[in-house]
PDB file of N, CA and C in Angstrom:
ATOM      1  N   UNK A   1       0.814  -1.184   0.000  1.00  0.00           N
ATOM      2  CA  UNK A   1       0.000   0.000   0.000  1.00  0.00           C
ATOM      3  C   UNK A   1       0.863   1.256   0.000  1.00  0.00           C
ATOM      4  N   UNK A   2       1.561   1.235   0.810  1.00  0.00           N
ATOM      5  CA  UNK A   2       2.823   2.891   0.947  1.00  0.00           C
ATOM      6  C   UNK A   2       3.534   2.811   0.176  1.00  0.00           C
ATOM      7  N   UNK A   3       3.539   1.589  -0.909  1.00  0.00           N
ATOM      8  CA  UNK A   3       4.646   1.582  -1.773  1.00  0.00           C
ATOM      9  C   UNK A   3       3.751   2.097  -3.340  1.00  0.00           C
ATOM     10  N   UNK A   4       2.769   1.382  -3.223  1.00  0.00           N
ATOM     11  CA  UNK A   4       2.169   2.103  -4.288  1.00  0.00           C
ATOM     12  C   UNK A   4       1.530   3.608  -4.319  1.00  0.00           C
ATOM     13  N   UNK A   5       1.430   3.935  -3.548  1.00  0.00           N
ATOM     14  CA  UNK A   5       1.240   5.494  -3.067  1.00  0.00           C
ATOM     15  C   UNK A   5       2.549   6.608  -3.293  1.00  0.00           C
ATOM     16  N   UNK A   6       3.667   5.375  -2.511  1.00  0.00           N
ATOM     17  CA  UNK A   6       5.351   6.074  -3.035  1.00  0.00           C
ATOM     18  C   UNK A   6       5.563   6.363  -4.521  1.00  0.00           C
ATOM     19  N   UNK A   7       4.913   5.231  -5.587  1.00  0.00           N
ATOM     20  CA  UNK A   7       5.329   5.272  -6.756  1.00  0.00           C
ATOM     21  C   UNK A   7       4.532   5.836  -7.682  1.00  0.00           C
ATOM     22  N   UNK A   8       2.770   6.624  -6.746  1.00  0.00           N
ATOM     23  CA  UNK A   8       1.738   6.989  -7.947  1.00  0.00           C
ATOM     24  C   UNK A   8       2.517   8.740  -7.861  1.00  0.00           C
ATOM     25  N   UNK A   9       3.249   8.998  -6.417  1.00  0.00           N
ATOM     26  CA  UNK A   9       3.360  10.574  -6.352  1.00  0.00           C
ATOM     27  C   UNK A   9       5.092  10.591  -7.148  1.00  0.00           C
ATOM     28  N   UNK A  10       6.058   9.772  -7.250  1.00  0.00           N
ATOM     29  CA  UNK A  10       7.158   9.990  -7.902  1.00  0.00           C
ATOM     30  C   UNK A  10       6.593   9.929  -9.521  1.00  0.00           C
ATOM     31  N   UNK A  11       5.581   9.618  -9.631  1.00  0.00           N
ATOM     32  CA  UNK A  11       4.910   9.623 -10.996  1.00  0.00           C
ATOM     33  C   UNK A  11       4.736  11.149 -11.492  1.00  0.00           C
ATOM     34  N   UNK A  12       3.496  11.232 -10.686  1.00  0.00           N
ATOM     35  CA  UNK A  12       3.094  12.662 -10.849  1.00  0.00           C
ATOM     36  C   UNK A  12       3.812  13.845 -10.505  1.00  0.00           C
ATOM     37  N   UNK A  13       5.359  13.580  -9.922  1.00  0.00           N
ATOM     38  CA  UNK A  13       5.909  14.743 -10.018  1.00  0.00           C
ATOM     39  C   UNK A  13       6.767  14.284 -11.141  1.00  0.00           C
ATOM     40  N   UNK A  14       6.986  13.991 -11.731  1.00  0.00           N
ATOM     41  CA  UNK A  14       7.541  13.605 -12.880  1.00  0.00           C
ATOM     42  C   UNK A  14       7.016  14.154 -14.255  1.00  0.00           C
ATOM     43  N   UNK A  15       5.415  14.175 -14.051  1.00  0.00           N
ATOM     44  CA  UNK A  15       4.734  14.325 -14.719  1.00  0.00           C
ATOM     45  C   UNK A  15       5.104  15.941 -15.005  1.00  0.00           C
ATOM     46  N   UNK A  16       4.763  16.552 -13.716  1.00  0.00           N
ATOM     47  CA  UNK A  16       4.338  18.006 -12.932  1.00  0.00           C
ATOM     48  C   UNK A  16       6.219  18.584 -13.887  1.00  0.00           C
ATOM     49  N   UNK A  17       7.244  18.180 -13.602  1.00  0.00           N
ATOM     50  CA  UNK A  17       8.167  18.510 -14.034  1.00  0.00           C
ATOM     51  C   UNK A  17       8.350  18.313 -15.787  1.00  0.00           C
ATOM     52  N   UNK A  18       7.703  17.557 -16.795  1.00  0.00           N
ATOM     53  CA  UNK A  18       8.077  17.345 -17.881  1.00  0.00           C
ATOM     54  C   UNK A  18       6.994  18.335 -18.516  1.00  0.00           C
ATOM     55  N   UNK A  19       6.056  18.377 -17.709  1.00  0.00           N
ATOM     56  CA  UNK A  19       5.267  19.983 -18.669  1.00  0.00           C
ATOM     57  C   UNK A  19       5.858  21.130 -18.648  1.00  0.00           C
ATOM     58  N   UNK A  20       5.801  21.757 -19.535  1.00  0.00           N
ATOM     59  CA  UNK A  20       6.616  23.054 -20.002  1.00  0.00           C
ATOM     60  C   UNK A  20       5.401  23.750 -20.262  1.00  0.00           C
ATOM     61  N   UNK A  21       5.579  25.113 -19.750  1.00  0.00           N
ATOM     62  CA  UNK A  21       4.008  26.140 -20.131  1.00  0.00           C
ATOM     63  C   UNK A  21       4.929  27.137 -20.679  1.00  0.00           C
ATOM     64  N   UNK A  22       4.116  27.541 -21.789  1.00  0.00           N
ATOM     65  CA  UNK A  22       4.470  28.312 -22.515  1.00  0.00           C
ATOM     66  C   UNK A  22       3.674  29.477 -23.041  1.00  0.00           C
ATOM     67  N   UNK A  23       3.864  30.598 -23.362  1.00  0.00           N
ATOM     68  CA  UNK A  23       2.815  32.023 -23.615  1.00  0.00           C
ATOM     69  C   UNK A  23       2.987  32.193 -24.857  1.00  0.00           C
ATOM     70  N   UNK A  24       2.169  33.301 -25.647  1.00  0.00           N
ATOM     71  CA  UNK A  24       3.275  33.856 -26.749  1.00  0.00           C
ATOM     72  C   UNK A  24       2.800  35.539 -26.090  1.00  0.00           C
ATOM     73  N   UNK A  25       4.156  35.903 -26.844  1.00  0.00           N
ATOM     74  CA  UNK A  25       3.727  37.606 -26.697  1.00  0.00           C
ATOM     75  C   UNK A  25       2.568  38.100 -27.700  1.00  0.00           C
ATOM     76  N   UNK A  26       1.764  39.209 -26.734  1.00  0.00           N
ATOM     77  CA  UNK A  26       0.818  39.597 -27.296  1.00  0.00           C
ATOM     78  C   UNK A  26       1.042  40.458 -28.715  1.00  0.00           C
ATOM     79  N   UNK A  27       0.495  40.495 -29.659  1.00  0.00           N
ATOM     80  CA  UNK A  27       0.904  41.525 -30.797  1.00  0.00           C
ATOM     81  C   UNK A  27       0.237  42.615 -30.991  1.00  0.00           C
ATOM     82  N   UNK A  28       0.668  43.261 -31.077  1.00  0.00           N
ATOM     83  CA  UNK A  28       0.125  44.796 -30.588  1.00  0.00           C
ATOM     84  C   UNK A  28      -0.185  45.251 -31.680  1.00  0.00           C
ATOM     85  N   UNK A  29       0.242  44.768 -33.094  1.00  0.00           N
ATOM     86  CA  UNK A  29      -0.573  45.193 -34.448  1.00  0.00           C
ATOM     87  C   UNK A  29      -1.760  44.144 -35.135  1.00  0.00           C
ATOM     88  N   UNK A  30      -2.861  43.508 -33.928  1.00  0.00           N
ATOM     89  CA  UNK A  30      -4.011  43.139 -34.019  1.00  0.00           C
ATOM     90  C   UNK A  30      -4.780  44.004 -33.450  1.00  0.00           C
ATOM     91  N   UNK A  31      -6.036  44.452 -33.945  1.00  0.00           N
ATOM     92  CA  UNK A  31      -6.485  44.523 -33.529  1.00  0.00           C
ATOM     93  C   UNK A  31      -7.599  43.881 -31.883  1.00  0.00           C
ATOM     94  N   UNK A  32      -7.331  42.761 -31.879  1.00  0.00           N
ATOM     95  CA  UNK A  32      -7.570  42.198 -30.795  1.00  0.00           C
ATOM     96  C   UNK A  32      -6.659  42.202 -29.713  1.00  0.00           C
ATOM     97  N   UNK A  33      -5.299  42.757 -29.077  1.00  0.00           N
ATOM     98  CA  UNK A  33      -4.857  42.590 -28.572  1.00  0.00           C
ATOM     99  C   UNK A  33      -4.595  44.653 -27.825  1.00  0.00           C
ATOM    100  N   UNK A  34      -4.185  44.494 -26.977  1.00  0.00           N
ATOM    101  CA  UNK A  34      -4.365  45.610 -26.600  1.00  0.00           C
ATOM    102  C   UNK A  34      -2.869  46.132 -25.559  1.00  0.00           C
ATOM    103  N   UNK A  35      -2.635  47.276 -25.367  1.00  0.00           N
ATOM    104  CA  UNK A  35      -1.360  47.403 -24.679  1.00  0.00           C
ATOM    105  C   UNK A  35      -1.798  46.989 -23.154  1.00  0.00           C
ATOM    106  N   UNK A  36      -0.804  46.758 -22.739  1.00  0.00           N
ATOM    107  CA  UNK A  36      -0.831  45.931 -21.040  1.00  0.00           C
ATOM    108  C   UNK A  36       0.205  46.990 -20.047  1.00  0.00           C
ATOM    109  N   UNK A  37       0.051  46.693 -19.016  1.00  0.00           N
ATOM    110  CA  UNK A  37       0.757  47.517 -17.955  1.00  0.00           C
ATOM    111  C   UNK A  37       0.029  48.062 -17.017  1.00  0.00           C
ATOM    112  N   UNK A  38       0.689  48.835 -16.162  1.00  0.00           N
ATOM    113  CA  UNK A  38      -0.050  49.630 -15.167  1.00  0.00           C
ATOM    114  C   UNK A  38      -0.833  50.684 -16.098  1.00  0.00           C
ATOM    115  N   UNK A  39      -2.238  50.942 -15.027  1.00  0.00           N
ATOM    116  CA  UNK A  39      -2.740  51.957 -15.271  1.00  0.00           C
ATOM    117  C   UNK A  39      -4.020  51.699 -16.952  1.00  0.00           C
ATOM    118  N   UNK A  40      -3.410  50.490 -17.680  1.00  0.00           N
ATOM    119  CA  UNK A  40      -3.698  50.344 -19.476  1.00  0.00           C
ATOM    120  C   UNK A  40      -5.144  49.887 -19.165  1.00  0.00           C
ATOM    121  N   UNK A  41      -5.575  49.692 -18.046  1.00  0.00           N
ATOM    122  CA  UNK A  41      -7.015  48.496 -18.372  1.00  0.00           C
ATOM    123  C   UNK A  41      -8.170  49.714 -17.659  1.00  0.00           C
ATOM    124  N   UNK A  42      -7.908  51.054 -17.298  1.00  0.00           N
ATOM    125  CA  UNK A  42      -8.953  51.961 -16.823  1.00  0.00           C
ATOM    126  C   UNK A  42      -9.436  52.954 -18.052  1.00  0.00           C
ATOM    127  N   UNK A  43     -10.336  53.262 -17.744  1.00  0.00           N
ATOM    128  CA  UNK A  43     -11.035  54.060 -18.967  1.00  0.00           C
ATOM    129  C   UNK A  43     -10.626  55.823 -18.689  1.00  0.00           C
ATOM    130  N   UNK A  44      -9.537  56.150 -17.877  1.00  0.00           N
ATOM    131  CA  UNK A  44      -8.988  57.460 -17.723  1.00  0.00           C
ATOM    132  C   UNK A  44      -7.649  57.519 -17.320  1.00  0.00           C
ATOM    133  N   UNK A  45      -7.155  58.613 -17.412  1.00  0.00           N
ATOM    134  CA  UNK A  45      -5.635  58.734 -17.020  1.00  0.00           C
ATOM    135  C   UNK A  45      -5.444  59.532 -15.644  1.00  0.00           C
ATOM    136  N   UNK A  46      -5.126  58.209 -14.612  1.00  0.00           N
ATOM    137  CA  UNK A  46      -4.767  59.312 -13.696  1.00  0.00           C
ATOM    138  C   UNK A  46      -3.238  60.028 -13.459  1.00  0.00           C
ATOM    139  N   UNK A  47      -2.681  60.073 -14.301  1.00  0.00           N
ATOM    140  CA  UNK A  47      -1.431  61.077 -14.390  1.00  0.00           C
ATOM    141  C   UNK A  47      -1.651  62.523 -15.026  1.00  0.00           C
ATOM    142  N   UNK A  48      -3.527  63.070 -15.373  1.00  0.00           N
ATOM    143  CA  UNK A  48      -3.139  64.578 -15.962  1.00  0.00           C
ATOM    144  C   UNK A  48      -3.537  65.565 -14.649  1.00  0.00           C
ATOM    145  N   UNK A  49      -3.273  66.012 -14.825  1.00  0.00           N
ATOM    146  CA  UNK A  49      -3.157  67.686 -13.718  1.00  0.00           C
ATOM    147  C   UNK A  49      -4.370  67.807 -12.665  1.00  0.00           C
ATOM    148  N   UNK A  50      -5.610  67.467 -13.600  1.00  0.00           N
ATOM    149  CA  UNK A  50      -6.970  67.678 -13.096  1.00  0.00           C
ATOM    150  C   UNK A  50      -7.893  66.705 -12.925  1.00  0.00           C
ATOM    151  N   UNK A  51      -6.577  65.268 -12.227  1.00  0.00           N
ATOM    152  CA  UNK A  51      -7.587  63.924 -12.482  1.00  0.00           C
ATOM    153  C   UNK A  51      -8.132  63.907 -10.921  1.00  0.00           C
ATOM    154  N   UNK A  52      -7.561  64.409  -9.462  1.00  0.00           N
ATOM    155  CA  UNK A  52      -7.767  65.269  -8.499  1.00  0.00           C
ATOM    156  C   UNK A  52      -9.461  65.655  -8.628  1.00  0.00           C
ATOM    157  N   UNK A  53      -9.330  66.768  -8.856  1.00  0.00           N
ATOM    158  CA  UNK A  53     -10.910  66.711  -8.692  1.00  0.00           C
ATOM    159  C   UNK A  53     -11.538  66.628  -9.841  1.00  0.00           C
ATOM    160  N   UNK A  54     -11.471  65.914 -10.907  1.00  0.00           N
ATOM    161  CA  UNK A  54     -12.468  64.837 -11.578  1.00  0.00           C
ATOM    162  C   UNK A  54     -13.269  63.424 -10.950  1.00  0.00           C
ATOM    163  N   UNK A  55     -11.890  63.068 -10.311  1.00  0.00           N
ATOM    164  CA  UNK A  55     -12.304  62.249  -9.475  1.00  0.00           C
ATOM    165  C   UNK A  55     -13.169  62.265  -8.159  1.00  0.00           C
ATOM    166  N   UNK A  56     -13.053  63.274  -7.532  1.00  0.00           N
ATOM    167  CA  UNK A  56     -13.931  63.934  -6.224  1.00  0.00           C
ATOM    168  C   UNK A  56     -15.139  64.344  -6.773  1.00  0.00           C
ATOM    169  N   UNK A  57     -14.936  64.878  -7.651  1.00  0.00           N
ATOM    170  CA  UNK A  57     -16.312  65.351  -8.519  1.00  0.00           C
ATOM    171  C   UNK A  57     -17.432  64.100  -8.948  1.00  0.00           C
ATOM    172  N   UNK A  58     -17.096  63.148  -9.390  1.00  0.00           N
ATOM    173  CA  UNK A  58     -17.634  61.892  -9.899  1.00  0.00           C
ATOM    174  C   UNK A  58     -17.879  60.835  -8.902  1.00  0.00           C
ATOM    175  N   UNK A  59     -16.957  61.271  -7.804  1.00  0.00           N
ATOM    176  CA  UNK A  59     -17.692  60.550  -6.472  1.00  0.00           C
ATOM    177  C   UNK A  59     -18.270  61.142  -5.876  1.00  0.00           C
ATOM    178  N   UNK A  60     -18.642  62.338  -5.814  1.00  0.00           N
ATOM    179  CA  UNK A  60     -19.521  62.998  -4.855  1.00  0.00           C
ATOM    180  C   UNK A  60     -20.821  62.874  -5.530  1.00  0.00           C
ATOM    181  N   UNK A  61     -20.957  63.279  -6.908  1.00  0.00           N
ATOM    182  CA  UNK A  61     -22.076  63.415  -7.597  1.00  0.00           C
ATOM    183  C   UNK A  61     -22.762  61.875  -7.684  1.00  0.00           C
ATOM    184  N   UNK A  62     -21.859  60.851  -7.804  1.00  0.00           N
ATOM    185  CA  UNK A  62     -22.713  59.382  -7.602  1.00  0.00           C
ATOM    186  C   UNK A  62     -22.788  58.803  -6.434  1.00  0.00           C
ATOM    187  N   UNK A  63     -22.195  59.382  -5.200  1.00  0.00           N
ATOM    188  CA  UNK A  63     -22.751  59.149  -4.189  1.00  0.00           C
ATOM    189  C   UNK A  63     -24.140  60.176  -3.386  1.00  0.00           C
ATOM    190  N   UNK A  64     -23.954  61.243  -3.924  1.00  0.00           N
ATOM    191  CA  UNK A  64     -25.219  62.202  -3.680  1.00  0.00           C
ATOM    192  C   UNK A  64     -26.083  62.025  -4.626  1.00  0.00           C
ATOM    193  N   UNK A  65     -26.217  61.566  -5.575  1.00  0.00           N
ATOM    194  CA  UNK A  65     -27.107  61.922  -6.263  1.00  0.00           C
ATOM    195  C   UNK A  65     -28.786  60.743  -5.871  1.00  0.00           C
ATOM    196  N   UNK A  66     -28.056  59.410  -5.318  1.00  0.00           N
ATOM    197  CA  UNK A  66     -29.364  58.642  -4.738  1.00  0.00           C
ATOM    198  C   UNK A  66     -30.215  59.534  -3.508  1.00  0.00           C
ATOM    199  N   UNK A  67     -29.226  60.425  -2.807  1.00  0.00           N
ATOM    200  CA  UNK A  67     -29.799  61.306  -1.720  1.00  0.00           C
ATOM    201  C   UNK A  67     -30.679  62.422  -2.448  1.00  0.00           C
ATOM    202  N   UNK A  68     -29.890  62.760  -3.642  1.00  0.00           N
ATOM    203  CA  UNK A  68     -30.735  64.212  -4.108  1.00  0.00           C
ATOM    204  C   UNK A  68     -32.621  63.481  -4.505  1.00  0.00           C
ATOM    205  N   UNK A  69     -32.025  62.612  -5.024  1.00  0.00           N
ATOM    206  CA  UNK A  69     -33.118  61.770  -5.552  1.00  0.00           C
ATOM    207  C   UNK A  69     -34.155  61.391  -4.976  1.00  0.00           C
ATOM    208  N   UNK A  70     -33.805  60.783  -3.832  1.00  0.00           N
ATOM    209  CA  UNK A  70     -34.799  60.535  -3.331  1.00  0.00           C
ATOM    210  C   UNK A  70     -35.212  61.743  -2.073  1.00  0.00           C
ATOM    211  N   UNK A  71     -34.904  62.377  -1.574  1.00  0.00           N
ATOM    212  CA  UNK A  71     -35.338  63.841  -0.921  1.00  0.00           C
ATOM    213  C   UNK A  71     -36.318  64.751  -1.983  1.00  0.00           C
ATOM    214  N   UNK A  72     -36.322  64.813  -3.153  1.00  0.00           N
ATOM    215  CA  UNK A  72     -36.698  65.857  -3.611  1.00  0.00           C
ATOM    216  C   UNK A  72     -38.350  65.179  -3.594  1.00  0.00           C
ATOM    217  N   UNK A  73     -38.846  64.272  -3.842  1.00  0.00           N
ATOM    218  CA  UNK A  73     -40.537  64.578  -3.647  1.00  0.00           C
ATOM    219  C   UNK A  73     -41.205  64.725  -2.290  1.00  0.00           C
ATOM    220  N   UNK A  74     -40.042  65.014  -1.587  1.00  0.00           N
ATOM    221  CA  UNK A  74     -40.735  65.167  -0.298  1.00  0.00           C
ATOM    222  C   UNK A  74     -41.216  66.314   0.283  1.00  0.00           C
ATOM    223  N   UNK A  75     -39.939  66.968  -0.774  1.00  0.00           N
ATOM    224  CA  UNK A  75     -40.092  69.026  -0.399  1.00  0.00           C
ATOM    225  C   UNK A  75     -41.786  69.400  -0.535  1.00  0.00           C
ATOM    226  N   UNK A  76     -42.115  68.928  -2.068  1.00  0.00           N
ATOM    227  CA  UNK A  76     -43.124  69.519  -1.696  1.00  0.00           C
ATOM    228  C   UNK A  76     -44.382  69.555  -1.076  1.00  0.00           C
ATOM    229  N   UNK A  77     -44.268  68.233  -0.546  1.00  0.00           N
ATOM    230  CA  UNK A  77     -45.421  67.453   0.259  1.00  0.00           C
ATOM    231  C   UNK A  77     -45.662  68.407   1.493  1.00  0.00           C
ATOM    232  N   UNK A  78     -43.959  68.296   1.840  1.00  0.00           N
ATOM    233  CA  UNK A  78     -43.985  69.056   3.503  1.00  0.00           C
ATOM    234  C   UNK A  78     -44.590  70.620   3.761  1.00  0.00           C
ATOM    235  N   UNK A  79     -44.200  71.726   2.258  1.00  0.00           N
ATOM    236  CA  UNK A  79     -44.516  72.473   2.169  1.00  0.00           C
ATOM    237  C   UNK A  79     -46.056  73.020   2.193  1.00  0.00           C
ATOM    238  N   UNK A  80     -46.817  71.629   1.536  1.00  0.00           N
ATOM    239  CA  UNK A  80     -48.154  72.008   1.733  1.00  0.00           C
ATOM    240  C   UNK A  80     -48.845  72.081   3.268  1.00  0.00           C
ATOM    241  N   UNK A  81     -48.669  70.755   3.899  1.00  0.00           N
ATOM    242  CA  UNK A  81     -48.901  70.825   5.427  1.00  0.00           C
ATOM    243  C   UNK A  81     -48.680  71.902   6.239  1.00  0.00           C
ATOM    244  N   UNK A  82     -49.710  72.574   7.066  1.00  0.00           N
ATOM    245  CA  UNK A  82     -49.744  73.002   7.774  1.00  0.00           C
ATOM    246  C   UNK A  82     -48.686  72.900   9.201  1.00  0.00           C
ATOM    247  N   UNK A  83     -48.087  73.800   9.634  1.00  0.00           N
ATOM    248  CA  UNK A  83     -47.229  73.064  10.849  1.00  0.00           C
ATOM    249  C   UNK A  83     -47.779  72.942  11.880  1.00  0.00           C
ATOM    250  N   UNK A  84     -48.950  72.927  12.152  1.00  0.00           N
ATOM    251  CA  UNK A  84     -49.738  72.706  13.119  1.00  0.00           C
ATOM    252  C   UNK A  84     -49.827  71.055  13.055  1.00  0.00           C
ATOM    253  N   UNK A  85     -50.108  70.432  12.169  1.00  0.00           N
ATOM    254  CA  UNK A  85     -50.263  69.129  11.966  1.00  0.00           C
ATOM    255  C   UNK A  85     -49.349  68.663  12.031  1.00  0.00           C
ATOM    256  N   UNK A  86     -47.594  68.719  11.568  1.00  0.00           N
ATOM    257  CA  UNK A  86     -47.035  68.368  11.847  1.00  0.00           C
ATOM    258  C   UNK A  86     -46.460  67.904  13.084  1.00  0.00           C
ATOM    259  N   UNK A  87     -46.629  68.626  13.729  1.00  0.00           N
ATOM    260  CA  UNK A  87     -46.450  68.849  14.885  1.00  0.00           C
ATOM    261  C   UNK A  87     -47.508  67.615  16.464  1.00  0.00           C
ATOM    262  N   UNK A  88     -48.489  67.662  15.612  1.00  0.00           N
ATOM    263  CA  UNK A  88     -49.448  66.581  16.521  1.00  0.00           C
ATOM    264  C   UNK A  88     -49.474  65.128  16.176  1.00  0.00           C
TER     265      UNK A  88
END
């Protein structure tokens, strides 16, 4: 039993060692292939001058904007009520 267990794993590293993996480089004059690196896979550049508050800008506005959203039919509800009623 430990001997055939000894000889299924000197197998399989045997195995594990005679595969060779191999890539090819990507070609950059297909159209299907695209440049790689830092920064290559986002849809903006954060290295220009004014990516600072583009970015603050685009998070504030999509994190406020579910708040603006949903607050605004309330304004005018409240406005009609009397504050007497509110109040009781």
């Amino acid at each position: 039993m430990i001997a055939a267990s000894a000889t299924r794993a000197r197998l399989a590293n045997a195995f594990v060692t005679r595969r060779a993996f191999t890539t090819t480089r990507a070609q950059l004059a297909s159209p299907y292939h695209y440049a790689e690196g830092p920064r290559s896979n986002i849809p903006f550049n954060p290295k220009t001058k004014y990516f600072f508050f583009r970015y603050w800008g685009f998070m504030i506005a999509g994190f406020g904007a579910p708040f603006a959203i949903s607050g605004k039919p309330t304004r005018p509800v409240l406005r009609r009520c009397a504050p007497s009623r509110l109040l009781s």
